[in-house]
Every structure is written in C-alpha cells, then in structure tokens.
PDB file of N, CA and C in Angstrom:
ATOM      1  N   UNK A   1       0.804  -1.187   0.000  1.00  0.00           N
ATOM      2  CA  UNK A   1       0.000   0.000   0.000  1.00  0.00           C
ATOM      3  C   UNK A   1       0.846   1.249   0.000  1.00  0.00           C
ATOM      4  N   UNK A   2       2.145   1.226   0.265  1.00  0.00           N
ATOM      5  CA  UNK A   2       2.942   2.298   0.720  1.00  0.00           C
ATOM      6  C   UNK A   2       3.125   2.405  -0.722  1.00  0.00           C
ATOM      7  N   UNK A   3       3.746   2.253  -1.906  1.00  0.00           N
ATOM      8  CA  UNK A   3       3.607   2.133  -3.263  1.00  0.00           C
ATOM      9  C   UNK A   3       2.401   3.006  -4.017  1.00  0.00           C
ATOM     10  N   UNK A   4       1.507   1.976  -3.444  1.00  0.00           N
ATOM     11  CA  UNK A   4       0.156   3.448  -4.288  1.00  0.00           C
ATOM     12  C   UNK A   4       0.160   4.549  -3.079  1.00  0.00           C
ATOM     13  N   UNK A   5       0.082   4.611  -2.199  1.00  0.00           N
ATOM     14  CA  UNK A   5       0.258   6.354  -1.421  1.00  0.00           C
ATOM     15  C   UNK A   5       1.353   6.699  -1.829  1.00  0.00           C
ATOM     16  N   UNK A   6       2.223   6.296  -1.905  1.00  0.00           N
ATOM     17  CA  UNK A   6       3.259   7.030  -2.490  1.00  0.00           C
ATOM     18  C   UNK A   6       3.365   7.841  -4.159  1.00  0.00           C
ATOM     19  N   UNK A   7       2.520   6.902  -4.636  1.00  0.00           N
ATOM     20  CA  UNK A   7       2.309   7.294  -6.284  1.00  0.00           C
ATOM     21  C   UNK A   7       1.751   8.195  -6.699  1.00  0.00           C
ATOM     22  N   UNK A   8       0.708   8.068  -5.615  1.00  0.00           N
ATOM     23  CA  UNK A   8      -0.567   9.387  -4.891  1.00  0.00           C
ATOM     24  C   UNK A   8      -0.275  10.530  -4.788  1.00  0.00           C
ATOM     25  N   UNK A   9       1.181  10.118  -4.346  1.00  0.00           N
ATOM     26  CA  UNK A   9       1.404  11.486  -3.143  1.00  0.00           C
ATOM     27  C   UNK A   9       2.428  12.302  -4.486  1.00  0.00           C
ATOM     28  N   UNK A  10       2.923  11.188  -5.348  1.00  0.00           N
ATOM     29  CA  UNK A  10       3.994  11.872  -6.080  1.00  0.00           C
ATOM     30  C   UNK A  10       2.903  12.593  -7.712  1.00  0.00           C
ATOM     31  N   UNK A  11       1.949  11.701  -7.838  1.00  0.00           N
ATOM     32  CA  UNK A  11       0.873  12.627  -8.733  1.00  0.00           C
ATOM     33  C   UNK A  11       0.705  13.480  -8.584  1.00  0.00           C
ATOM     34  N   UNK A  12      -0.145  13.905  -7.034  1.00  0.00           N
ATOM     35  CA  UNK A  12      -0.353  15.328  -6.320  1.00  0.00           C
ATOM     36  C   UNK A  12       0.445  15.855  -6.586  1.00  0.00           C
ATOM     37  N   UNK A  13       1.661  15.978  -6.090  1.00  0.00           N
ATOM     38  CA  UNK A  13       2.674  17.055  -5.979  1.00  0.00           C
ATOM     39  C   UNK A  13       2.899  17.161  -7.635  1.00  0.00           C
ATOM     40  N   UNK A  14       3.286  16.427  -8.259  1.00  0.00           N
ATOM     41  CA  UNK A  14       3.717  16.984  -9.831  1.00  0.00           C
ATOM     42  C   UNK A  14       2.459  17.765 -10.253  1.00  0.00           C
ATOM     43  N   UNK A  15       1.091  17.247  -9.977  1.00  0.00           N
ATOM     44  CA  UNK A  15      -0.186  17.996 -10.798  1.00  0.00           C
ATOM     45  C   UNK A  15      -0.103  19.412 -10.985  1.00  0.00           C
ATOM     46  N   UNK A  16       0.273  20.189  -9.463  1.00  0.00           N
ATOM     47  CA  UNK A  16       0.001  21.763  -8.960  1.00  0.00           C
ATOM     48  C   UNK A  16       1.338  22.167 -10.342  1.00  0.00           C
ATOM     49  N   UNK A  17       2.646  21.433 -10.452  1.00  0.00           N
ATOM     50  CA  UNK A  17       3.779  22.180 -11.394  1.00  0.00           C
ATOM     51  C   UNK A  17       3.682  21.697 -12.599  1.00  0.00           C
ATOM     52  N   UNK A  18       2.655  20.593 -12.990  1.00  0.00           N
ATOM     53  CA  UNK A  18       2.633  20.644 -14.064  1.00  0.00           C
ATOM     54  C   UNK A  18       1.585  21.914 -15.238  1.00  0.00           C
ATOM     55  N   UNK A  19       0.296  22.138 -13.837  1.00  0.00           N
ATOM     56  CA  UNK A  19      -0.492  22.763 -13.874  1.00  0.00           C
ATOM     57  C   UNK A  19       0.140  24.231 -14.519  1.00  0.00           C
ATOM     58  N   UNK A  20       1.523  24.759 -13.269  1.00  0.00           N
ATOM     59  CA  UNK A  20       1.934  26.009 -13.295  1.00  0.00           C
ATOM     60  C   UNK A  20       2.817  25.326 -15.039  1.00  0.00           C
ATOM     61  N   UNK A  21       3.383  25.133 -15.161  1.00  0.00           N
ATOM     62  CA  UNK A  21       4.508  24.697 -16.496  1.00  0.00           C
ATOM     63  C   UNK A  21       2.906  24.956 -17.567  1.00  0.00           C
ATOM     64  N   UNK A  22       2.155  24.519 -17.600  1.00  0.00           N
ATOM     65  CA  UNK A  22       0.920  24.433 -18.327  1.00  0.00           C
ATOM     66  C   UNK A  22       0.555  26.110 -19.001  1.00  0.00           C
ATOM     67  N   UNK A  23       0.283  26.756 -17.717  1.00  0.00           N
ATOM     68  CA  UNK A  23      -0.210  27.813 -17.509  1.00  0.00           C
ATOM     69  C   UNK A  23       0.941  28.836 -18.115  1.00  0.00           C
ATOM     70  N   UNK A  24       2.164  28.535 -17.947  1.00  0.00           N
ATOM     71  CA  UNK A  24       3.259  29.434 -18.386  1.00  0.00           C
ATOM     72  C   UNK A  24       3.497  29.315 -19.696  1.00  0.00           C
ATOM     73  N   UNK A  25       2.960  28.109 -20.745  1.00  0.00           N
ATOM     74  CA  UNK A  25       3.560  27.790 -21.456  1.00  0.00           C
ATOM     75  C   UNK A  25       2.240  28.347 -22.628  1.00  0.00           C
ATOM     76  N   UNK A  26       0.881  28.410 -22.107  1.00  0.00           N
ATOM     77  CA  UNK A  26      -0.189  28.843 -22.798  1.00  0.00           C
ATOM     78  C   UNK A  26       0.162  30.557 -22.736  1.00  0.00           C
ATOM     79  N   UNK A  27       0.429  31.361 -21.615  1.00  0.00           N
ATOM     80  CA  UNK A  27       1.055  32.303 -21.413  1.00  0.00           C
ATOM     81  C   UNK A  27       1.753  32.788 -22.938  1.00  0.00           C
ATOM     82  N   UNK A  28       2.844  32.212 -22.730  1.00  0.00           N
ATOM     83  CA  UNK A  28       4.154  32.430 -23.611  1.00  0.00           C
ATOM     84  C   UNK A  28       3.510  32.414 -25.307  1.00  0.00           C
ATOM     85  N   UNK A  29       2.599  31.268 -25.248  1.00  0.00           N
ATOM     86  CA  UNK A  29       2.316  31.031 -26.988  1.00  0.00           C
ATOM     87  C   UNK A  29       1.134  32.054 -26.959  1.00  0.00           C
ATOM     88  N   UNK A  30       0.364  32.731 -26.202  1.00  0.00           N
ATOM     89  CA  UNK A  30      -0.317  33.829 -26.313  1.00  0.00           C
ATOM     90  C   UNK A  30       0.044  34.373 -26.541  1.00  0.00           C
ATOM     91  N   UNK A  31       1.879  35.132 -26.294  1.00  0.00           N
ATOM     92  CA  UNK A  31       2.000  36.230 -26.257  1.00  0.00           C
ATOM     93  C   UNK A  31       2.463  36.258 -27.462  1.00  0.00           C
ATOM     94  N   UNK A  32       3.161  34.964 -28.061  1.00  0.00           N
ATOM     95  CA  UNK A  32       3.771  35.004 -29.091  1.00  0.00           C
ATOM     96  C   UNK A  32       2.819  34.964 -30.545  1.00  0.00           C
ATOM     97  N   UNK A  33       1.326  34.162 -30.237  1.00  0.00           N
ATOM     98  CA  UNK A  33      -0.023  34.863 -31.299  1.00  0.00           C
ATOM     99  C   UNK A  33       0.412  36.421 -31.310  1.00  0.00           C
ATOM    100  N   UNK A  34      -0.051  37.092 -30.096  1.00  0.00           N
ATOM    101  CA  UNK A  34      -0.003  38.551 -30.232  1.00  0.00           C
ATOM    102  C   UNK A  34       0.888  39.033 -30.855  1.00  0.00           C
ATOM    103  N   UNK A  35       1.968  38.669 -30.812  1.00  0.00           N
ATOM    104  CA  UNK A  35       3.189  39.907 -31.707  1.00  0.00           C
ATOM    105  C   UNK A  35       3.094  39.231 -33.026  1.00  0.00           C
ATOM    106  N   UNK A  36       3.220  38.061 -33.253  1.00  0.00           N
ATOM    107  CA  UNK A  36       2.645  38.132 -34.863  1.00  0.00           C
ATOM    108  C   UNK A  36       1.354  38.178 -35.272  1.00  0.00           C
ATOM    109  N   UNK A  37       0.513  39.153 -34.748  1.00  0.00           N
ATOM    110  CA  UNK A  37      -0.794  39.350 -35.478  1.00  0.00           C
ATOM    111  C   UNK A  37      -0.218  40.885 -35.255  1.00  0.00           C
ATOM    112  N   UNK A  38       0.647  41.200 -34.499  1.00  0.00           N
ATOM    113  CA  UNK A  38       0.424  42.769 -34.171  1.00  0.00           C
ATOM    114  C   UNK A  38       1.492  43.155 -35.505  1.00  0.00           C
ATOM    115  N   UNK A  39       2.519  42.312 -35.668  1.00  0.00           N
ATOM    116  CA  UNK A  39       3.366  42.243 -36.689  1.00  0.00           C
ATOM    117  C   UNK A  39       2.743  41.983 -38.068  1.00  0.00           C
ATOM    118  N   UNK A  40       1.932  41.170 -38.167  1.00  0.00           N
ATOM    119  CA  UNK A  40       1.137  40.986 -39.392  1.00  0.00           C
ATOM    120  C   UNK A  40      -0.022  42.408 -39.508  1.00  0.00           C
ATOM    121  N   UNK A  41      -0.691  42.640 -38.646  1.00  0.00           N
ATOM    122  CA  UNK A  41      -1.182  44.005 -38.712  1.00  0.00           C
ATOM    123  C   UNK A  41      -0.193  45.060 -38.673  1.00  0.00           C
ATOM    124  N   UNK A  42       0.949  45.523 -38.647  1.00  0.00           N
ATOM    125  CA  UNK A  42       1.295  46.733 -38.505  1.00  0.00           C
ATOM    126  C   UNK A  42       2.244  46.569 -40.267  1.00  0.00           C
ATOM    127  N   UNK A  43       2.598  45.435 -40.722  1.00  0.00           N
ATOM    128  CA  UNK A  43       2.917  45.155 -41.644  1.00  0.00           C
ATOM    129  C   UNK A  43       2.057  44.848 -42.790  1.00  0.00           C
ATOM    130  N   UNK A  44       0.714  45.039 -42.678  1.00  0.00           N
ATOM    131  CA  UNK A  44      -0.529  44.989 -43.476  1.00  0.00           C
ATOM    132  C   UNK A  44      -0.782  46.973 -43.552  1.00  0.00           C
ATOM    133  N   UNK A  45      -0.591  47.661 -42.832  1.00  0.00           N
ATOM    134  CA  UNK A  45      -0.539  48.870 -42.840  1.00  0.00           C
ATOM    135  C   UNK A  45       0.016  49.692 -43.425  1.00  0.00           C
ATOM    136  N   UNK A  46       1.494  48.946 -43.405  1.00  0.00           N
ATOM    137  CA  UNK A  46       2.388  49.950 -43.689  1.00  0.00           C
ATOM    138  C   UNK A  46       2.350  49.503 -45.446  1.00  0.00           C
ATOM    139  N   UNK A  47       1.720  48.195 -45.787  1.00  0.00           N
ATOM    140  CA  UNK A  47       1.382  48.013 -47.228  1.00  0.00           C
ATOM    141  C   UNK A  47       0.555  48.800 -47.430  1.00  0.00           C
ATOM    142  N   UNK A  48      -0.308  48.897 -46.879  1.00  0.00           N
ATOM    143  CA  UNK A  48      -1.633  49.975 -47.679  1.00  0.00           C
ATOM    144  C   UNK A  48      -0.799  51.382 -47.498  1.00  0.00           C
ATOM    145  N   UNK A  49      -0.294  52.174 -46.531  1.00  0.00           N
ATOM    146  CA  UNK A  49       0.748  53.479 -46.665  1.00  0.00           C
ATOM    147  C   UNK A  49       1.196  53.478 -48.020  1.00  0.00           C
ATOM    148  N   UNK A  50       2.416  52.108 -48.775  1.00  0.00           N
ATOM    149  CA  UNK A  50       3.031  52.144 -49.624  1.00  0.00           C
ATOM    150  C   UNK A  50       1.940  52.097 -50.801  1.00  0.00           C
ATOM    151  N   UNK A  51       0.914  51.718 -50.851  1.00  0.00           N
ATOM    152  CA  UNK A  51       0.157  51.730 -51.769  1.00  0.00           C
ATOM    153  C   UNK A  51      -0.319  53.120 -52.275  1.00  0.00           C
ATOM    154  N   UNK A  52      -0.998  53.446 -51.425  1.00  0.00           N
ATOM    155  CA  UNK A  52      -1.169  55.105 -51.266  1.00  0.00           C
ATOM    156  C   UNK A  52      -0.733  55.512 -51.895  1.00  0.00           C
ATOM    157  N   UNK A  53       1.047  55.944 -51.279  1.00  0.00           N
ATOM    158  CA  UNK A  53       1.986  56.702 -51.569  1.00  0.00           C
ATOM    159  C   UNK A  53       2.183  56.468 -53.253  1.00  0.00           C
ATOM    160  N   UNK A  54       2.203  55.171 -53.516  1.00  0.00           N
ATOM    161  CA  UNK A  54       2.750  54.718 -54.880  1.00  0.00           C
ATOM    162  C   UNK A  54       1.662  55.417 -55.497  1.00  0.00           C
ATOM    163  N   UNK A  55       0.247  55.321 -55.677  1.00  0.00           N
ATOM    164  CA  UNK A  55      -0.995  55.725 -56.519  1.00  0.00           C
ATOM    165  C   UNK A  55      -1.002  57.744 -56.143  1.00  0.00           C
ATOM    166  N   UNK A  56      -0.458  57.954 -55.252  1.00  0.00           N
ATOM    167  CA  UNK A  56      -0.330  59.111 -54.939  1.00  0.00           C
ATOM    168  C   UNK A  56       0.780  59.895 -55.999  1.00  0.00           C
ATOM    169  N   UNK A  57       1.578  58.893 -56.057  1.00  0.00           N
ATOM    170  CA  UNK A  57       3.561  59.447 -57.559  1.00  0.00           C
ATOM    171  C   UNK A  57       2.606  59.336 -58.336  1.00  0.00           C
ATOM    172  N   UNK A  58       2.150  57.912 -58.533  1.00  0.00           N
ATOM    173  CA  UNK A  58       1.441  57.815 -59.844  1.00  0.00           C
ATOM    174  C   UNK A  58       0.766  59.435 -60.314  1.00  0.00           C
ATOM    175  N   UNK A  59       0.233  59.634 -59.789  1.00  0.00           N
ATOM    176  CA  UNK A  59      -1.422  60.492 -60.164  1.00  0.00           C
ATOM    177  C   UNK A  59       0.169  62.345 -60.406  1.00  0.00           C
ATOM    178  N   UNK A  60       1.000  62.155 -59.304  1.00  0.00           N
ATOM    179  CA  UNK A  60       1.532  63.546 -59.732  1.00  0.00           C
ATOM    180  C   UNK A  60       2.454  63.525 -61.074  1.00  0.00           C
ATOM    181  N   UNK A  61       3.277  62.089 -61.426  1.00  0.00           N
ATOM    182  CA  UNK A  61       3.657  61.928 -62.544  1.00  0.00           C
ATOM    183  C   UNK A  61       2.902  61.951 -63.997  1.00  0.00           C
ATOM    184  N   UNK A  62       1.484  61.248 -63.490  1.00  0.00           N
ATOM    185  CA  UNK A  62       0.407  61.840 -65.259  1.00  0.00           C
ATOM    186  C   UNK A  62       0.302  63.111 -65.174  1.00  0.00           C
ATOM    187  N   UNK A  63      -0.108  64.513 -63.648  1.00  0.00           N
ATOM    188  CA  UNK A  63      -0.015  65.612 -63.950  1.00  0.00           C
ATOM    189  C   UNK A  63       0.953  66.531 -64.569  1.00  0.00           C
ATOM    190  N   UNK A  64       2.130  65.907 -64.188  1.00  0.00           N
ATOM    191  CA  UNK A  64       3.219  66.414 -64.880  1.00  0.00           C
ATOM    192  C   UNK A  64       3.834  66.357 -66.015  1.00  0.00           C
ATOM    193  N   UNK A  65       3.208  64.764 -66.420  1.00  0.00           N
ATOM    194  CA  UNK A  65       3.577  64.461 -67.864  1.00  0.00           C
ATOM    195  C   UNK A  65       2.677  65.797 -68.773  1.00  0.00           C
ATOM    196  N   UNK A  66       1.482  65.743 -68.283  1.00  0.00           N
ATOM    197  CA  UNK A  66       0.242  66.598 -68.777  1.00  0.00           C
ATOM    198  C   UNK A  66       1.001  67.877 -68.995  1.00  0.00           C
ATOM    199  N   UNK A  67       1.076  68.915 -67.969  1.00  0.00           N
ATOM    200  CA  UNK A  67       1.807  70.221 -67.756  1.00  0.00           C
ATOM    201  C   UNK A  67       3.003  70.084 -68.671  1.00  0.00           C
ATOM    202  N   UNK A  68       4.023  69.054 -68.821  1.00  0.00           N
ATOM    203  CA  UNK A  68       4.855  68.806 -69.819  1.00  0.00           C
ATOM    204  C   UNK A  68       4.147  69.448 -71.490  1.00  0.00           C
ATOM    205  N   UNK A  69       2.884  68.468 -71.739  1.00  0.00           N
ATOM    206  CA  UNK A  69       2.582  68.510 -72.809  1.00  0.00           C
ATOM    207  C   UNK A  69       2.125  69.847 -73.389  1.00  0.00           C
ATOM    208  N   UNK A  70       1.365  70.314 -72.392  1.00  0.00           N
ATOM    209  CA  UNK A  70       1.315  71.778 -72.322  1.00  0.00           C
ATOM    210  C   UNK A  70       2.252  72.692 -72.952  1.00  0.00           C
ATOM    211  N   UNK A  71       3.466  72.360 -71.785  1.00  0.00           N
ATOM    212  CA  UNK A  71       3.978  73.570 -72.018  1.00  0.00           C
ATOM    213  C   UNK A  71       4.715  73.408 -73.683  1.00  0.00           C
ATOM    214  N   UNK A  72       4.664  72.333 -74.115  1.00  0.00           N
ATOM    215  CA  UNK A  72       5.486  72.027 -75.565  1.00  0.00           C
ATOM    216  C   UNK A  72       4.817  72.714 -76.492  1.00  0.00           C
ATOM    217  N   UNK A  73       3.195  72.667 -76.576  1.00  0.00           N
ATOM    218  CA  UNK A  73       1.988  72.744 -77.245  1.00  0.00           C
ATOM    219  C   UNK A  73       2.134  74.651 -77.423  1.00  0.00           C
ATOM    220  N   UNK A  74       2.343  74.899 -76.240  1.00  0.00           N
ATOM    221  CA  UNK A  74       2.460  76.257 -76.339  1.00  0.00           C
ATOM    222  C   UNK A  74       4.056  77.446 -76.743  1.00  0.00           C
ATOM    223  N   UNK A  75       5.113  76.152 -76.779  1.00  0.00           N
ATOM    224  CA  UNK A  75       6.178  76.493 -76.865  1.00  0.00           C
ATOM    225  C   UNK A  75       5.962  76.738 -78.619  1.00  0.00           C
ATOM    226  N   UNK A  76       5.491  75.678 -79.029  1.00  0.00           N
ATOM    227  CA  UNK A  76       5.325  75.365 -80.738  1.00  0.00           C
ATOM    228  C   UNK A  76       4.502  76.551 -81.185  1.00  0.00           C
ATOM    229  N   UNK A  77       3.494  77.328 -80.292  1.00  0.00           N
ATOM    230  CA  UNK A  77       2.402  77.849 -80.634  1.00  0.00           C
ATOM    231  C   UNK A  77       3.368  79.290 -80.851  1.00  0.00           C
ATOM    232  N   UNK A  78       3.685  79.093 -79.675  1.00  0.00           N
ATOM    233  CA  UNK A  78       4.381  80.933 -79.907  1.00  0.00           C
ATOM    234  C   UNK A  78       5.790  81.037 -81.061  1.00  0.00           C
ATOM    235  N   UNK A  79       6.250  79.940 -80.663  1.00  0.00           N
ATOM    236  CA  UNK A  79       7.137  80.054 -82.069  1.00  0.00           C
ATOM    237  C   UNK A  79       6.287  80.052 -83.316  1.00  0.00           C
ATOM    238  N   UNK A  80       5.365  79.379 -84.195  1.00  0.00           N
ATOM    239  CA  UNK A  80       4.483  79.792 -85.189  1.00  0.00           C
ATOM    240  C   UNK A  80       4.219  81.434 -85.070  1.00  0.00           C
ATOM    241  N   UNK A  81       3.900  81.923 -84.463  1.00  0.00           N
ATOM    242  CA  UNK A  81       3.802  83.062 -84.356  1.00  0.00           C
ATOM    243  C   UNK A  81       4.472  84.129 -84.514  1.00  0.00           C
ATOM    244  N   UNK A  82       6.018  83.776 -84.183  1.00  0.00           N
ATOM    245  CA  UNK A  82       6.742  84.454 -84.163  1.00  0.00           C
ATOM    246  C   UNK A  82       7.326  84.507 -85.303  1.00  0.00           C
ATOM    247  N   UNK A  83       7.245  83.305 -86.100  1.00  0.00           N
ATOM    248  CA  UNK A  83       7.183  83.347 -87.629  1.00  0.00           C
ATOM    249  C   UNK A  83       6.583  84.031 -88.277  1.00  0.00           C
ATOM    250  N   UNK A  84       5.347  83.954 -88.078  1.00  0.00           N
ATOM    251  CA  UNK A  84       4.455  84.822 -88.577  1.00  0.00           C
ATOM    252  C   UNK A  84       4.515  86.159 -88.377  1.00  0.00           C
ATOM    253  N   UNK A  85       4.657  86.647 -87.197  1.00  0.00           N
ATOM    254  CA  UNK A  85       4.838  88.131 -87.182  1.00  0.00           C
ATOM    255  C   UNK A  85       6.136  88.383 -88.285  1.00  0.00           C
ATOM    256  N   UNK A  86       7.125  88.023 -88.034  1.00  0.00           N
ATOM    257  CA  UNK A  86       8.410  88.095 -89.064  1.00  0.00           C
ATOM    258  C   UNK A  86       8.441  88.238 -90.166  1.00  0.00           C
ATOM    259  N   UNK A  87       7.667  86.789 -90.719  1.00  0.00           N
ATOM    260  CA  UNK A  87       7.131  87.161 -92.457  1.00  0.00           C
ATOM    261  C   UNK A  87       6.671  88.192 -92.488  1.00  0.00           C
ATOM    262  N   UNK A  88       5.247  88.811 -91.887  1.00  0.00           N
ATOM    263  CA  UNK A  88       4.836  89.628 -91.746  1.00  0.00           C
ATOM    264  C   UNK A  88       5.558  91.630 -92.129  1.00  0.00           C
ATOM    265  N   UNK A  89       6.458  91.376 -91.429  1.00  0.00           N
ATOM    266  CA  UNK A  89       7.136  92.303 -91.261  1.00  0.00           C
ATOM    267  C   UNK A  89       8.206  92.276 -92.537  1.00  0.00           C
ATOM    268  N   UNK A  90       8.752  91.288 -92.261  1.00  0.00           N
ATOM    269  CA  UNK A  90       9.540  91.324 -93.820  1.00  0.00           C
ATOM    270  C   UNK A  90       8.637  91.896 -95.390  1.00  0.00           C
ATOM    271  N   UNK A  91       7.598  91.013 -95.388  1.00  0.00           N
ATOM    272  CA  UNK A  91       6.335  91.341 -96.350  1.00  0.00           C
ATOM    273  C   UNK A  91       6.284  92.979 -96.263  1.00  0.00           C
ATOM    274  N   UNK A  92       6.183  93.357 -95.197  1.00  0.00           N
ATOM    275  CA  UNK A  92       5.477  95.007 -95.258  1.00  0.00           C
ATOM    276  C   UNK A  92       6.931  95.837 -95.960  1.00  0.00           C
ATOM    277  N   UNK A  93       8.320  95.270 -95.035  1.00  0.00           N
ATOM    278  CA  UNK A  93       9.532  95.823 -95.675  1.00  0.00           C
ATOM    279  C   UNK A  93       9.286  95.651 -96.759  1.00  0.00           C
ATOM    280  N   UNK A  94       8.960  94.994 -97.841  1.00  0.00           N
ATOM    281  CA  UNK A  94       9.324  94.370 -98.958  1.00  0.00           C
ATOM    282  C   UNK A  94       8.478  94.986-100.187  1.00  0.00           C
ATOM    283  N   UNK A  95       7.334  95.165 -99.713  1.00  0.00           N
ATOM    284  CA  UNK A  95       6.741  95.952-100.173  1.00  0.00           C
ATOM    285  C   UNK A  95       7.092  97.505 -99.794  1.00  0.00           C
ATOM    286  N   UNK A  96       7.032  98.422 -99.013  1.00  0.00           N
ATOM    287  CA  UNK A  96       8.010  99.625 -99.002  1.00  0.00           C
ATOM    288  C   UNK A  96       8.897  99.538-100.037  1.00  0.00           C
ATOM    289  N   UNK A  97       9.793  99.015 -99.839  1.00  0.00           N
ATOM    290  CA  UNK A  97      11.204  98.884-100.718  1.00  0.00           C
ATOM    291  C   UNK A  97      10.739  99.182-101.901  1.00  0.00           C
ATOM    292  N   UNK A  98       9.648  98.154-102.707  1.00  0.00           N
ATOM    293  CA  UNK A  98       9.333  97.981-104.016  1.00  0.00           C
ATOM    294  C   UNK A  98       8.632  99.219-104.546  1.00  0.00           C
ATOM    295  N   UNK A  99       8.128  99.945-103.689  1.00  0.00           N
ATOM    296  CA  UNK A  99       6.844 100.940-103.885  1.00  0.00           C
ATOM    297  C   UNK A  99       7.779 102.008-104.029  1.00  0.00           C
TER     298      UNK A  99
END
C-alpha cells in the first residue's frame, strides 16, 4: 500500500507544477499569437501606406507628364507666331522697298 500512497502522493505534488509549467507555457504562446498578429497588422498597414503613396507618384507623374505637354503645345504655338509676325514684317519691308 505504501507504493500506491506514495504514487498518490507523487501525482499530487507533480499535478500543482505541471499545472503552473501548463499555464506558463499557454502564457508564452499567447503572447507570441499577439506579436505576430500585431506584426502581421502593422505590416498589413504599412502596405496599404506604400500603396497610397505609390498611386499618390502615380497620379503627380500623369499631372506632370500633362503640364509637360502643355507647355510644348504652347512652346510650338508661340514660335508659329513668331514666324508669322516676321514674315509679316519682312512682307510690309518688302513691299516699301518695291513701292
């Protein structure tokens, strides 16, 4: 009988530290869920930031391409013009002269 009280006695006593080892060890893998969800969320964030940011270049690079085109459109425009006034002027010399 001293055998099973003893077996008894040595169950008991391991139960309470296996209990605590139990409890520490659910602890620990909790904490370790938490930082990779907090890591997977703060790294899901900072993707949508970069997304943003990227569609954000995007959108100022077509404005600028735009304003680019512009300013060419109008570079071409005033030079025509400036042709034109020139002929212009030559024409009026040219006639003087002849007259």
């Amino acid at each position: 009988m001293e055998d099973i009280t003893s077996e008894r006695e040595i169950a008991e006593a391991l139960t309470p530290k296996v209990a605590i080892q139990c409890a520490k060890s659910a602890i620990l893998i909790s904490s370790l869920k938490n930082t990779t969800l907090d890591y997977a969320n703060l790294n899901q964030n900072k993707n949508e930031e970069n997304l943003k940011e990227v569609v954000e270049l995007k959108m100022k690079i077509v404005k600028e391409k735009l304003k680019n085109k512009r300013l060419k459109l109008c570079s071409v425009t005033e030079l025509l013009i400036q042709v034109i006034a020139l002929l212009s002027v030559w024409t009026l010399l040219l006639l003087l002269a002849l007259n």
